[in-house]
C-alpha atoms as a PDB file:
ATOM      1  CA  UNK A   1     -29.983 -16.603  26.026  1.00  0.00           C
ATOM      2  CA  UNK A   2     -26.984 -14.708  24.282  1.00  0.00           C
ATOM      3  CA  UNK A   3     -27.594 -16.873  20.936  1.00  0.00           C
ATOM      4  CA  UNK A   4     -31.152 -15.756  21.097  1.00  0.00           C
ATOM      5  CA  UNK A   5     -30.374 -12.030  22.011  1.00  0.00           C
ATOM      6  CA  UNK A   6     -28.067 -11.902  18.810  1.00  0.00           C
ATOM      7  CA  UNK A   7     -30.592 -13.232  16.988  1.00  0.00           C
ATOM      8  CA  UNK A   8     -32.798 -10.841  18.035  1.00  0.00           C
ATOM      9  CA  UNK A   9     -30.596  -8.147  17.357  1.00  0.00           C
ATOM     10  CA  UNK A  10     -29.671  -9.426  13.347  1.00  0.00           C
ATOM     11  CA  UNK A  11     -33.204  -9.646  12.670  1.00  0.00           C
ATOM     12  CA  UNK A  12     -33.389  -5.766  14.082  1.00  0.00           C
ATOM     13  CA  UNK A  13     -30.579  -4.962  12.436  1.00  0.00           C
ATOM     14  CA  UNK A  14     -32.176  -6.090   8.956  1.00  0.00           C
ATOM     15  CA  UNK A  15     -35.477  -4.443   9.604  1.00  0.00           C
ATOM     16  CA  UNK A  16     -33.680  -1.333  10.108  1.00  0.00           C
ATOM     17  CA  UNK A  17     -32.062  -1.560   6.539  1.00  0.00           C
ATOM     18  CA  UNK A  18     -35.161  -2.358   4.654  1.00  0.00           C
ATOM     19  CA  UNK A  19     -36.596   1.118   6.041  1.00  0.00           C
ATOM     20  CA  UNK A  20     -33.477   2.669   5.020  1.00  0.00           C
ATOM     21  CA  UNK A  21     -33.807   1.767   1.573  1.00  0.00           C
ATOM     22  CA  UNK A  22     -37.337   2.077   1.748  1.00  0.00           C
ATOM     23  CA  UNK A  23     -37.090   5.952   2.901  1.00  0.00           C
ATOM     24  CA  UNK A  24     -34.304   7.047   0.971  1.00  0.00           C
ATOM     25  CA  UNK A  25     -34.071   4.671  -1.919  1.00  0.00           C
ATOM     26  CA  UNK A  26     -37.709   3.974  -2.473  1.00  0.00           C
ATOM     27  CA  UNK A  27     -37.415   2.893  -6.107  1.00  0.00           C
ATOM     28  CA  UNK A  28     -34.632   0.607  -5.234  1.00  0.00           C
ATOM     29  CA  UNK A  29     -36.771  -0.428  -2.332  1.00  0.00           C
ATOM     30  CA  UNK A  30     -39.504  -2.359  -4.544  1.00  0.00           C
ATOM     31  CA  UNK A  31     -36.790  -3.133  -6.960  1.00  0.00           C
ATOM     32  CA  UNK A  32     -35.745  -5.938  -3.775  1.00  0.00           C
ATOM     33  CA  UNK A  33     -39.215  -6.876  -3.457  1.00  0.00           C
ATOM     34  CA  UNK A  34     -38.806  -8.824  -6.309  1.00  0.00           C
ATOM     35  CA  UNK A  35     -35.832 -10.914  -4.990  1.00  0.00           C
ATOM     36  CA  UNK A  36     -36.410 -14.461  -4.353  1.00  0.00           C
ATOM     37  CA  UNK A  37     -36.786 -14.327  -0.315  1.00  0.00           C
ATOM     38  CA  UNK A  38     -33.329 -16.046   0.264  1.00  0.00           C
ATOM     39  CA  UNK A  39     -31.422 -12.858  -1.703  1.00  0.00           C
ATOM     40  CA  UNK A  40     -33.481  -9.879   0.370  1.00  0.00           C
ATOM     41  CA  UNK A  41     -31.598  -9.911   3.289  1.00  0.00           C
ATOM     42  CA  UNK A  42     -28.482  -9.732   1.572  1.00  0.00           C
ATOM     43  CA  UNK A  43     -29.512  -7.140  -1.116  1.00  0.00           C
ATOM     44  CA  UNK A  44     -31.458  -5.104   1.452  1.00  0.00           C
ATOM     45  CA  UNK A  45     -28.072  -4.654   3.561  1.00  0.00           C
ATOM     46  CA  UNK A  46     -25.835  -3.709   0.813  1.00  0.00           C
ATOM     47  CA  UNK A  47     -28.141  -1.449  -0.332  1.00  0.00           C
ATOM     48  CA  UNK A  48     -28.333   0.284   2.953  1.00  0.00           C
ATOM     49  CA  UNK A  49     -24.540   0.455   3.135  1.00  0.00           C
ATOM     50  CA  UNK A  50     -25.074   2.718   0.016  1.00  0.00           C
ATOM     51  CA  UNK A  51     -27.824   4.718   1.161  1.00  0.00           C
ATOM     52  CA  UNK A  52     -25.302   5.095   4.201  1.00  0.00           C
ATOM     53  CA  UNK A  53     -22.375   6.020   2.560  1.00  0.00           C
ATOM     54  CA  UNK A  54     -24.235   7.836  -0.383  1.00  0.00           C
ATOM     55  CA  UNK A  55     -26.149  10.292   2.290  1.00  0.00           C
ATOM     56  CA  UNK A  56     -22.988  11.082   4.565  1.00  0.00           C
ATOM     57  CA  UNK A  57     -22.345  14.444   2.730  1.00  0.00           C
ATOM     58  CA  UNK A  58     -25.866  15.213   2.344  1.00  0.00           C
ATOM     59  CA  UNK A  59     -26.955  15.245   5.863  1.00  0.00           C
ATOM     60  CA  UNK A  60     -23.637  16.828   7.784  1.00  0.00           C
ATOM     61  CA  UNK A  61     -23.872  20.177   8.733  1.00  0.00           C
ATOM     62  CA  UNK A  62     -20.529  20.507   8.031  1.00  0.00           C
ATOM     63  CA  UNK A  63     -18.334  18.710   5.266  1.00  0.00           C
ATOM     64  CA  UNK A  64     -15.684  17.944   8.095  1.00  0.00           C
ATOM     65  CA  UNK A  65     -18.373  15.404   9.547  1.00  0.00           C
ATOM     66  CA  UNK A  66     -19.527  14.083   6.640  1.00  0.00           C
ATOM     67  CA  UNK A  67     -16.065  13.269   5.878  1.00  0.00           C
ATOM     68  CA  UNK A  68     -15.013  11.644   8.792  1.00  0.00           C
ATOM     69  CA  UNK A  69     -18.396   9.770   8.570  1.00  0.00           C
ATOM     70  CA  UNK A  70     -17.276   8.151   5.141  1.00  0.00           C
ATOM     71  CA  UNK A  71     -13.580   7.170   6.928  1.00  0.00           C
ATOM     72  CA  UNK A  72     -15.733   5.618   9.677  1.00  0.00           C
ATOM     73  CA  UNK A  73     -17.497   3.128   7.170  1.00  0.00           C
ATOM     74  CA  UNK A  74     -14.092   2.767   5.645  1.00  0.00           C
ATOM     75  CA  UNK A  75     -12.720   1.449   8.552  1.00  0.00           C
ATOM     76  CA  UNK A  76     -15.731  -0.482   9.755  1.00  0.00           C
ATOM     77  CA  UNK A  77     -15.752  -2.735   6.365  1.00  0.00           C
ATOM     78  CA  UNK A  78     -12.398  -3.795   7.932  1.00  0.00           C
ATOM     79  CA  UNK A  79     -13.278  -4.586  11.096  1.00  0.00           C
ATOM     80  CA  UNK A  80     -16.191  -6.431   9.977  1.00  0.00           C
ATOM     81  CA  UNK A  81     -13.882  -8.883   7.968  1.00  0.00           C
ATOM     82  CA  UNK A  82     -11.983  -9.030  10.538  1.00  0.00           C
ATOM     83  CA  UNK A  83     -15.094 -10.366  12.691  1.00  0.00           C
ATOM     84  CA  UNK A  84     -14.904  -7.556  15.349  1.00  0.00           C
ATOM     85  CA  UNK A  85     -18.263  -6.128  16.295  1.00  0.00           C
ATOM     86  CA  UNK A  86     -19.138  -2.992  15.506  1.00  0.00           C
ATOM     87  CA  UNK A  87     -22.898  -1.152  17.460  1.00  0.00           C
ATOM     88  CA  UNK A  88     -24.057  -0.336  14.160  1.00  0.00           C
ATOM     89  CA  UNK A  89     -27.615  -1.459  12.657  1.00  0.00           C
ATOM     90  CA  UNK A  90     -26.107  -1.634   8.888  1.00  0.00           C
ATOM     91  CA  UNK A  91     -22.690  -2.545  10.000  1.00  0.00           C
ATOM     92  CA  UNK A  92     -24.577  -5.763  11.483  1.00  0.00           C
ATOM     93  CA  UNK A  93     -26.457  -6.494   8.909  1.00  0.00           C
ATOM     94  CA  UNK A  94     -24.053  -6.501   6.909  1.00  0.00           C
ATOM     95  CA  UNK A  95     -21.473  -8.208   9.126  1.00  0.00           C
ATOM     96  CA  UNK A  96     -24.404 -11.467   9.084  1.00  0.00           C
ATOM     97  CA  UNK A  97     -24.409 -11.415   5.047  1.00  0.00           C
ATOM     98  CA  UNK A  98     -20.938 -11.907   5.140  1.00  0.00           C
ATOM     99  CA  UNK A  99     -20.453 -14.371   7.532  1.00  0.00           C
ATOM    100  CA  UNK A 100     -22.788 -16.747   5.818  1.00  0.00           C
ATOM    101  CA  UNK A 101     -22.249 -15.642   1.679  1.00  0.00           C
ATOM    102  CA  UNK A 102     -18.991 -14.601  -0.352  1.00  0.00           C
ATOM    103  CA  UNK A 103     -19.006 -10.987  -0.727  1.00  0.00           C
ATOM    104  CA  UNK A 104     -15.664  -9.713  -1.695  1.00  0.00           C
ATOM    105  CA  UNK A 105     -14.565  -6.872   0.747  1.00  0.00           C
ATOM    106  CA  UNK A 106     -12.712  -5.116  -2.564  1.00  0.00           C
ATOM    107  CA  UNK A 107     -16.093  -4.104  -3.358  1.00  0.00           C
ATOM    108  CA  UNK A 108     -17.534  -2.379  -0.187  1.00  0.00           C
ATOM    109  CA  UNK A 109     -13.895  -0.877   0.038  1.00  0.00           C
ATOM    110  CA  UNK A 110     -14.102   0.336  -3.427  1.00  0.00           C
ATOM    111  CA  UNK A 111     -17.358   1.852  -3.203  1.00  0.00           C
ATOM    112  CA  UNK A 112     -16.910   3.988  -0.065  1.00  0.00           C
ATOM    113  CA  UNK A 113     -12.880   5.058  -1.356  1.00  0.00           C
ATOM    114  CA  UNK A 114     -14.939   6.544  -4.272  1.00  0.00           C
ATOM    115  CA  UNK A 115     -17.237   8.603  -2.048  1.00  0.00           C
ATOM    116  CA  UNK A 116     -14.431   9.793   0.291  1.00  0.00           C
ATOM    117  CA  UNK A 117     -12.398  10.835  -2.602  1.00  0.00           C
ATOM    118  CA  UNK A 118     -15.612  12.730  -4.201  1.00  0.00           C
ATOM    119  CA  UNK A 119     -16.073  14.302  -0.729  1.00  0.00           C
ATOM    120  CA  UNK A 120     -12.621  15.431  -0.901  1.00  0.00           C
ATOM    121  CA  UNK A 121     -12.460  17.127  -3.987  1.00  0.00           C
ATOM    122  CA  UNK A 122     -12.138  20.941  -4.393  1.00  0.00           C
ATOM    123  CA  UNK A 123     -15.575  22.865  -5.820  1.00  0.00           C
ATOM    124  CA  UNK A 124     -13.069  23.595  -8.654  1.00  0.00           C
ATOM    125  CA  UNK A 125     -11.701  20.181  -9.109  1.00  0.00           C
ATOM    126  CA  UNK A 126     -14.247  19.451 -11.659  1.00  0.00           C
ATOM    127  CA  UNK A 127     -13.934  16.194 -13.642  1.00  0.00           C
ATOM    128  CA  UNK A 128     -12.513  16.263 -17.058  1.00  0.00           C
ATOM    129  CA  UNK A 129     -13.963  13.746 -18.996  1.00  0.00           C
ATOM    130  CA  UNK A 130     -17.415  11.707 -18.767  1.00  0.00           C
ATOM    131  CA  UNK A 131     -15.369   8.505 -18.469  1.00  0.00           C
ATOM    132  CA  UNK A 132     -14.127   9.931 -15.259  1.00  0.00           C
ATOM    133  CA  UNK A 133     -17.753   9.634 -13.500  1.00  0.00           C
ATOM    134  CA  UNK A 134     -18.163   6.425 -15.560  1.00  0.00           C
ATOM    135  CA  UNK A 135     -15.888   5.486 -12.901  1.00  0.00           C
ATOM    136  CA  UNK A 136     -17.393   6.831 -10.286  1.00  0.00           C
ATOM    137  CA  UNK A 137     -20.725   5.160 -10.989  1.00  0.00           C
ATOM    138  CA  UNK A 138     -19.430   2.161 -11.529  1.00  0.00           C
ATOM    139  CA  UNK A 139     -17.265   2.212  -8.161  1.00  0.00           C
ATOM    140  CA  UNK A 140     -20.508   3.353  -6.116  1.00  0.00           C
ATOM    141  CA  UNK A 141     -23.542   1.558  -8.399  1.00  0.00           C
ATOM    142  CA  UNK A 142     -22.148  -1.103 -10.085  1.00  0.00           C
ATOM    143  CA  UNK A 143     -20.165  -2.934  -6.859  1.00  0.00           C
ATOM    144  CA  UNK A 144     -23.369  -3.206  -4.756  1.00  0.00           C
ATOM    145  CA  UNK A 145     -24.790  -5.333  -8.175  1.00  0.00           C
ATOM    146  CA  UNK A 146     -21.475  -7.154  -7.839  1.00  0.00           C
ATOM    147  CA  UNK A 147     -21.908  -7.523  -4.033  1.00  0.00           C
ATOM    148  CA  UNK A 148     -25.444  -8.976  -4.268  1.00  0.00           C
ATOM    149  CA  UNK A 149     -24.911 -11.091  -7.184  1.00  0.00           C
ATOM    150  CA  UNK A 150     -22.131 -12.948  -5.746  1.00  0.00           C
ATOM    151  CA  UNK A 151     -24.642 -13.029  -2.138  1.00  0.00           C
ATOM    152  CA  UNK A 152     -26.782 -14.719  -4.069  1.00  0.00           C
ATOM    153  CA  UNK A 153     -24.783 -17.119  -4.760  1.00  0.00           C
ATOM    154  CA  UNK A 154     -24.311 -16.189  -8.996  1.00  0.00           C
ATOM    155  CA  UNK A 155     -20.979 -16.356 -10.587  1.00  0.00           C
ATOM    156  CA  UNK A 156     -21.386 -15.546 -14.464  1.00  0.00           C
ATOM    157  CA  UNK A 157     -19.678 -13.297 -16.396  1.00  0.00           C
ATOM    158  CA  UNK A 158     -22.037 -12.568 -18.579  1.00  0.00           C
ATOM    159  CA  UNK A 159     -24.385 -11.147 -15.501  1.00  0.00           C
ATOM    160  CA  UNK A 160     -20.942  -8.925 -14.081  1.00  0.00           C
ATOM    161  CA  UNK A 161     -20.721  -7.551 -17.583  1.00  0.00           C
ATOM    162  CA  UNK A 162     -24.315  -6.815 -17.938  1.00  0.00           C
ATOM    163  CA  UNK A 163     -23.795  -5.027 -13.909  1.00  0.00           C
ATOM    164  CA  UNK A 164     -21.316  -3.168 -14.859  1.00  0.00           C
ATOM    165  CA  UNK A 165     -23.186  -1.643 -17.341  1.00  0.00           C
ATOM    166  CA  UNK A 166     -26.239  -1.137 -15.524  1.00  0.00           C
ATOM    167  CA  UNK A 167     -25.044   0.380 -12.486  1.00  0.00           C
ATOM    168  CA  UNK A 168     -22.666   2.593 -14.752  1.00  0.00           C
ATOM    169  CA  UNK A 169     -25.782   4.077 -16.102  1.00  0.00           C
ATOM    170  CA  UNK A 170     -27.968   4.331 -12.930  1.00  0.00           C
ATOM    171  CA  UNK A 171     -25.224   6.399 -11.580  1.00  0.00           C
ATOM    172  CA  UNK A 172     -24.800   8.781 -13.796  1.00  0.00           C
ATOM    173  CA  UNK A 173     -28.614   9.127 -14.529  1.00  0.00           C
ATOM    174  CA  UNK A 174     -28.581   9.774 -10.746  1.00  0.00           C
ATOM    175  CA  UNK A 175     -25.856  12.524 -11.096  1.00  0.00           C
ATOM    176  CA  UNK A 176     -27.640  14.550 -13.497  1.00  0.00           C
ATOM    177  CA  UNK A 177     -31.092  14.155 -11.498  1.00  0.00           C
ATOM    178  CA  UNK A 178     -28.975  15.739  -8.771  1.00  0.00           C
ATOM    179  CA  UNK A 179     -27.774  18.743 -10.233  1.00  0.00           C
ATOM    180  CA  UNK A 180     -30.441  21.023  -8.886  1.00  0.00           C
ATOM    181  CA  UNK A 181     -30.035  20.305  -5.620  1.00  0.00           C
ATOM    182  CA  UNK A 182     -25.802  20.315  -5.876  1.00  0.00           C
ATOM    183  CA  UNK A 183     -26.905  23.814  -7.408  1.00  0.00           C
ATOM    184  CA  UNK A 184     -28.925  24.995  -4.888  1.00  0.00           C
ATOM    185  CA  UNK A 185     -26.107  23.804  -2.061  1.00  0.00           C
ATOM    186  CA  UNK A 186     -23.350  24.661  -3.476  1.00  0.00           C
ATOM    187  CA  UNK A 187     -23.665  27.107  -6.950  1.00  0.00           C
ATOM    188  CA  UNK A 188     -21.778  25.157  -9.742  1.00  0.00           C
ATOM    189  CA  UNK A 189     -22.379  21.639 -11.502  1.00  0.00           C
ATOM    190  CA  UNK A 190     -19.661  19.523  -9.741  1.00  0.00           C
ATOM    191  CA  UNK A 191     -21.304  16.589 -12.084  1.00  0.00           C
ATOM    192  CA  UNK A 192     -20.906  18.197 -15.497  1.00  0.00           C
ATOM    193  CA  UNK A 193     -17.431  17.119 -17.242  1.00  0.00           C
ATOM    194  CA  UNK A 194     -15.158  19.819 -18.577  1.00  0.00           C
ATOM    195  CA  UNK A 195     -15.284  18.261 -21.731  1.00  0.00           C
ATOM    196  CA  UNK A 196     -19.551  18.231 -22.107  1.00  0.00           C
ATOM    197  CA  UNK A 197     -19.447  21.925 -20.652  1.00  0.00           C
ATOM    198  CA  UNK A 198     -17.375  23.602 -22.773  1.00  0.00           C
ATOM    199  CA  UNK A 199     -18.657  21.847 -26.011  1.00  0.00           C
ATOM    200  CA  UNK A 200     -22.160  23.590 -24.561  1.00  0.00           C
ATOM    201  CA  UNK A 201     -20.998  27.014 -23.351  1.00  0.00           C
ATOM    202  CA  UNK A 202     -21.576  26.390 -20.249  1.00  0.00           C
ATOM    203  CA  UNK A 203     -17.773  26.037 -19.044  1.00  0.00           C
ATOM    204  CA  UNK A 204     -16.234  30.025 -17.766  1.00  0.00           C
ATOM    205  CA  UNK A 205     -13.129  30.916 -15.287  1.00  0.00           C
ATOM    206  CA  UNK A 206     -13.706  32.630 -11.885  1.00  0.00           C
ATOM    207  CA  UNK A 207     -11.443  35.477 -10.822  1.00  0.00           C
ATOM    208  CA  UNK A 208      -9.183  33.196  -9.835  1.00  0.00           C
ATOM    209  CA  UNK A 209      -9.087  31.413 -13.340  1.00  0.00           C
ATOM    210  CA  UNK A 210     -10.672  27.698 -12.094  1.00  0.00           C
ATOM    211  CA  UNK A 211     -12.781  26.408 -14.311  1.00  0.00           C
ATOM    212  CA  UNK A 212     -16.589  26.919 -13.372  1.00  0.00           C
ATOM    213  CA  UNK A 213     -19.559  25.802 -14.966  1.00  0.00           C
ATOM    214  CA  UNK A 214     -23.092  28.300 -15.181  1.00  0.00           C
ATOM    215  CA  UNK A 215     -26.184  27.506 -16.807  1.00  0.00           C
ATOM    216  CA  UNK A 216     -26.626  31.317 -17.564  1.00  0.00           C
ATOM    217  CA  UNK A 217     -27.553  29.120 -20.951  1.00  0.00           C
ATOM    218  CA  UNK A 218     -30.603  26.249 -20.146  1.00  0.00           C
ATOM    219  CA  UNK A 219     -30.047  25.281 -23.711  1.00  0.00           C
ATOM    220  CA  UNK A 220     -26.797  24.455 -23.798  1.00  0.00           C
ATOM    221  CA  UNK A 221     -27.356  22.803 -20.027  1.00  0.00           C
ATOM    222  CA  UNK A 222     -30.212  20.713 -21.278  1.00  0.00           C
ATOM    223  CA  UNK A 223     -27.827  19.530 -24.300  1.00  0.00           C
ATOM    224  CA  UNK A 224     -24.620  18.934 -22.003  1.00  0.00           C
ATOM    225  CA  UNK A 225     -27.611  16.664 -19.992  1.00  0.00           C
ATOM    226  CA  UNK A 226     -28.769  15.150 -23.082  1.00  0.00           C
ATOM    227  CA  UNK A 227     -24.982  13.818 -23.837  1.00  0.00           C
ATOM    228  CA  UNK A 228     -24.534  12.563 -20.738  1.00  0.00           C
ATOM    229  CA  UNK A 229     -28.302  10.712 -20.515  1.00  0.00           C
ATOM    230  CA  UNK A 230     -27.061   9.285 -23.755  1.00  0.00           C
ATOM    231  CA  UNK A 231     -24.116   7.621 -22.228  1.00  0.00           C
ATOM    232  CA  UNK A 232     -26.073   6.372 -19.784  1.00  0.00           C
ATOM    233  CA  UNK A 233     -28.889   5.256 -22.682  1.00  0.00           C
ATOM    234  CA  UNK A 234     -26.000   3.486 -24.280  1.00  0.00           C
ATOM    235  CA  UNK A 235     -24.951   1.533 -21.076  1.00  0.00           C
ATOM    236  CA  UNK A 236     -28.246  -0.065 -20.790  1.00  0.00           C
ATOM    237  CA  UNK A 237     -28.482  -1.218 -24.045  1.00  0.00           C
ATOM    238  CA  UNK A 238     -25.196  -3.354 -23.760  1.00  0.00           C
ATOM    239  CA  UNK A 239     -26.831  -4.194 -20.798  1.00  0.00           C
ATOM    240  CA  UNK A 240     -29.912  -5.591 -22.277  1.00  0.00           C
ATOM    241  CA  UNK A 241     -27.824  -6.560 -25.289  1.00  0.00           C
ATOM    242  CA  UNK A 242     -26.745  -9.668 -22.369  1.00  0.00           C
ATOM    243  CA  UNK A 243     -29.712 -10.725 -21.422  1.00  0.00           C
ATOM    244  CA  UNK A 244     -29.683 -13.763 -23.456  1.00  0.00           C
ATOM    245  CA  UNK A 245     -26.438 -14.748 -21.956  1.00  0.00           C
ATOM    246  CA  UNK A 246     -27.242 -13.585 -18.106  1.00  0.00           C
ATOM    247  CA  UNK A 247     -28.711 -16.215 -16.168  1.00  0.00           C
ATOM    248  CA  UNK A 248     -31.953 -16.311 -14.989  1.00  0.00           C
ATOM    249  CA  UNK A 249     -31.672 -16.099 -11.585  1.00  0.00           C
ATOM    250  CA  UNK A 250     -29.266 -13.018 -12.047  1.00  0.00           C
ATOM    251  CA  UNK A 251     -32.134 -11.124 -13.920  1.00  0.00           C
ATOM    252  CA  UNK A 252     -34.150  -9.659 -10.027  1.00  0.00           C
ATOM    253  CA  UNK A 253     -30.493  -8.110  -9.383  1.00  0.00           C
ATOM    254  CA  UNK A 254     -30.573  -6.538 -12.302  1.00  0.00           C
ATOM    255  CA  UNK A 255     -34.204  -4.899 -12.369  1.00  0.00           C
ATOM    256  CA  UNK A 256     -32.360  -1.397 -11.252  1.00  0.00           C
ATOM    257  CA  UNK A 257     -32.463  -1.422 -15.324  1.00  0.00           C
ATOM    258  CA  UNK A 258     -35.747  -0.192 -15.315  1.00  0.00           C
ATOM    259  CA  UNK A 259     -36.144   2.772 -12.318  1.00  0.00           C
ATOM    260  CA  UNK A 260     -32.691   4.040 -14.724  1.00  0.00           C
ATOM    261  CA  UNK A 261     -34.961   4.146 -18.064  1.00  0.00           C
ATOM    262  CA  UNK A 262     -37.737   5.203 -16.174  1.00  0.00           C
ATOM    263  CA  UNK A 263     -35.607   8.352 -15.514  1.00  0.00           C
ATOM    264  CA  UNK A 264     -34.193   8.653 -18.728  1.00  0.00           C
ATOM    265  CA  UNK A 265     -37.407   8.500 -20.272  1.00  0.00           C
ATOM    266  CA  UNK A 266     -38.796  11.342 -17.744  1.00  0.00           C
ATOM    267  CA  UNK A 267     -35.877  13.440 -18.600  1.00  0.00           C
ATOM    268  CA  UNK A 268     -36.702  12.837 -22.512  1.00  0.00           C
ATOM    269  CA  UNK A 269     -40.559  14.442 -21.654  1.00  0.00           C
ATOM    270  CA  UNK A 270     -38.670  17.288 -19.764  1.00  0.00           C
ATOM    271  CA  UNK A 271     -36.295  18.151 -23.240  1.00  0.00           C
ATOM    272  CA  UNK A 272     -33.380  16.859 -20.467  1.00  0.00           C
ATOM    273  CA  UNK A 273     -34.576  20.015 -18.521  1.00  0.00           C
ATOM    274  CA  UNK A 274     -33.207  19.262 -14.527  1.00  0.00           C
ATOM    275  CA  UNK A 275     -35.197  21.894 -13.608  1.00  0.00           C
ATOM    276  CA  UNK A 276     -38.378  20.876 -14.669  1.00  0.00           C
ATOM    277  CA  UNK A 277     -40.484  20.328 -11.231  1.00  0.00           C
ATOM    278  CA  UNK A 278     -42.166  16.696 -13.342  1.00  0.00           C
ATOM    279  CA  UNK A 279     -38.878  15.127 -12.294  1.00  0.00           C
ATOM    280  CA  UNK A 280     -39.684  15.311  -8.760  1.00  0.00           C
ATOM    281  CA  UNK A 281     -43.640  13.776  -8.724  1.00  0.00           C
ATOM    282  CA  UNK A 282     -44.374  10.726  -7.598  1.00  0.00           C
ATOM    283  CA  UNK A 283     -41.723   8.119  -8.067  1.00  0.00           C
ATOM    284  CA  UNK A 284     -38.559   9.273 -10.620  1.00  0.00           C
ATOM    285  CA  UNK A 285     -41.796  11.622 -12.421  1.00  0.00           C
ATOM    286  CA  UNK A 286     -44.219   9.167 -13.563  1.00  0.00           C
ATOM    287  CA  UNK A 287     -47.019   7.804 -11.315  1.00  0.00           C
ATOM    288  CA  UNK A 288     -46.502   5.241  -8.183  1.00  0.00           C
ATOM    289  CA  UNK A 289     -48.606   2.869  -9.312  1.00  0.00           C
ATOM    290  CA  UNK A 290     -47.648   3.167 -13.420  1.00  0.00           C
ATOM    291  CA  UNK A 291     -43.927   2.542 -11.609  1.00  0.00           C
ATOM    292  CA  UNK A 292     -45.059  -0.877  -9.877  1.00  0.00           C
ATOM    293  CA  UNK A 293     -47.064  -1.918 -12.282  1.00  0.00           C
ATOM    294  CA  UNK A 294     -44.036  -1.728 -15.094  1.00  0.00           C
ATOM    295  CA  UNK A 295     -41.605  -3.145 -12.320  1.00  0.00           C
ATOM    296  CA  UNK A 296     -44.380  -6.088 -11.740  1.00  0.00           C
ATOM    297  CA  UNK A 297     -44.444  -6.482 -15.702  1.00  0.00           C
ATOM    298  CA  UNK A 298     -40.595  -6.478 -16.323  1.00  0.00           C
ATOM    299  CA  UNK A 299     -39.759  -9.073 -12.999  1.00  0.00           C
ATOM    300  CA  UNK A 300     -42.401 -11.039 -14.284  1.00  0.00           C
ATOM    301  CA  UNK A 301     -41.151 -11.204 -17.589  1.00  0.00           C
ATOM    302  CA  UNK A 302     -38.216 -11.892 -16.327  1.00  0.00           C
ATOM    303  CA  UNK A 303     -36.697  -8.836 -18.273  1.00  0.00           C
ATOM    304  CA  UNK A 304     -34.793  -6.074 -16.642  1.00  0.00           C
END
């Protein structure tokens, strides 16, 4: 009875983390559709440890709690490799993928340091260079690509390299899509690099003399978004520049390719205006069904 009651509560546990991703990662969502049915499990609970860890600012009413919400899941990663039970949904979930695949905990760890030390920074502590939320996207993005390829059982180089890349640019495409409602919370552009800002006039001092960045200019914040979506443009192209190397059953884990272009290429319509209310219609701007049937097309194709 207490084999099948844990059983129950796994398979519970995993249904809670595909509607996770499903309501607040909905693009990512039917990117795991495509997954061969042995990888969803896995791929659906790392991805809800992001959605987790990604949405712990965003829903505290105070930053205090979202905090000490991120230093929960960074303590949780190490009780789950160290087998102890924790009564969380996702923390089960996950606790089950890891127990029967190698995921490396330097991963998970890695990703949630880099959203504690983002929570932690000062509205003022803006980031210098673009290479600095390179970082950041890779820490957050790219290790959950790492995490499920190596779920799935895939150990190629070529397919880490091509990850890397990938969720380097899905995070920073993600940034930028962001900055209205970072705006709207908080006043400034925490996601805008000193170095893109004040090349686009968009960098002043406060009365204090911290750096603070305005869009009092929407040209010169649509071009300081068009350098950065450019990065990002560049990252997928290495990406893609792989493909011929990556193995084929590494090329599902890597469809997040395409809701990142899909972006781009809204943001491209827009003139790399934030603001522009097409970003936010049905699924990254472009229509549901256009989305799936492109996603259908590219897993299909095996292409990503």
């Amino acid at each position: 009875m207490s084999g099948a009651s844990t059983s129950s509560g796994v398979r519970t546990a995993f249904s809670y983390c595909v509607q996770q991703v499903r309501s607040y990662d909905y693009h990512h969502y039917l990117c795991l559709l495509e997954l061969p049915p042995n990888m969803r499990k896995s791929a659906f609970a790392l991805r809800a440890f992001n959605v987790e860890t990604a949405r712990a600012m965003d829903i505290a009413s105070d930053p205090r709690i979202g905090l000490m919400r991120l230093l929960w899941w960074q303590e949780a990663i190490d009780k789950i490799f160290s087998k102890r039970l924790i009564e969380h949904p996702v923390a089960q979930a996950l606790a089950s993928v890891i127990s029967e695949h190698k995921v490396s905990k330097s991963w998970l760890k890695r990703s949630v340091e880099a959203r504690i030390n983002d929570a932690k920074r000062e509205v003022s502590d803006i980031p210098e260079t673009v290479e600095e939320l390179e970082r950041y996207a890779e820490d957050t993005m790219s290790t959950i690509l790492y995490s499920t390829l190596q779920a799935g059982g895939i150990r190629s180089t070529a397919a880490d390299h091509a990850a890397s890349h990938i969720g380097k640019a899905s995070g920073l495409v993600l940034l930028l899509k962001s900055l209205p409602y970072h705006a709207s919370r908080n006043r400034h552009f925490p996601y805008i690099p000193v170095e893109v800002a004040e090349k686009h006039g968009l960098l002043v001092k406060d009365r204090g003399g911290q750096p603070e960045i305005r869009i009092d200019s929407r040209e010169g914040l649509c071009n300081a978004v068009f350098e950065m979506a450019s990065v990002a443009n560049s990252h997928l192209e290495k990406a893609r520049a792989l493909a011929e190397t990556v193995p084929a059953e590494a090329h599902p884990v890597l469809l997040p390719a395409l809701p990142t272009q899909v972006i781009l290429d809204t943001l491209s319509r827009v003139q790399f205006d934030v603001f522009d209310p097409r970003l936010t219609r049905g699924i990254l701007g472009v229509l549901p069904l256009w989305f799936q049937m492109k996603l259908k097309w590219y897993s299909w194709r095996r292409k990503y």
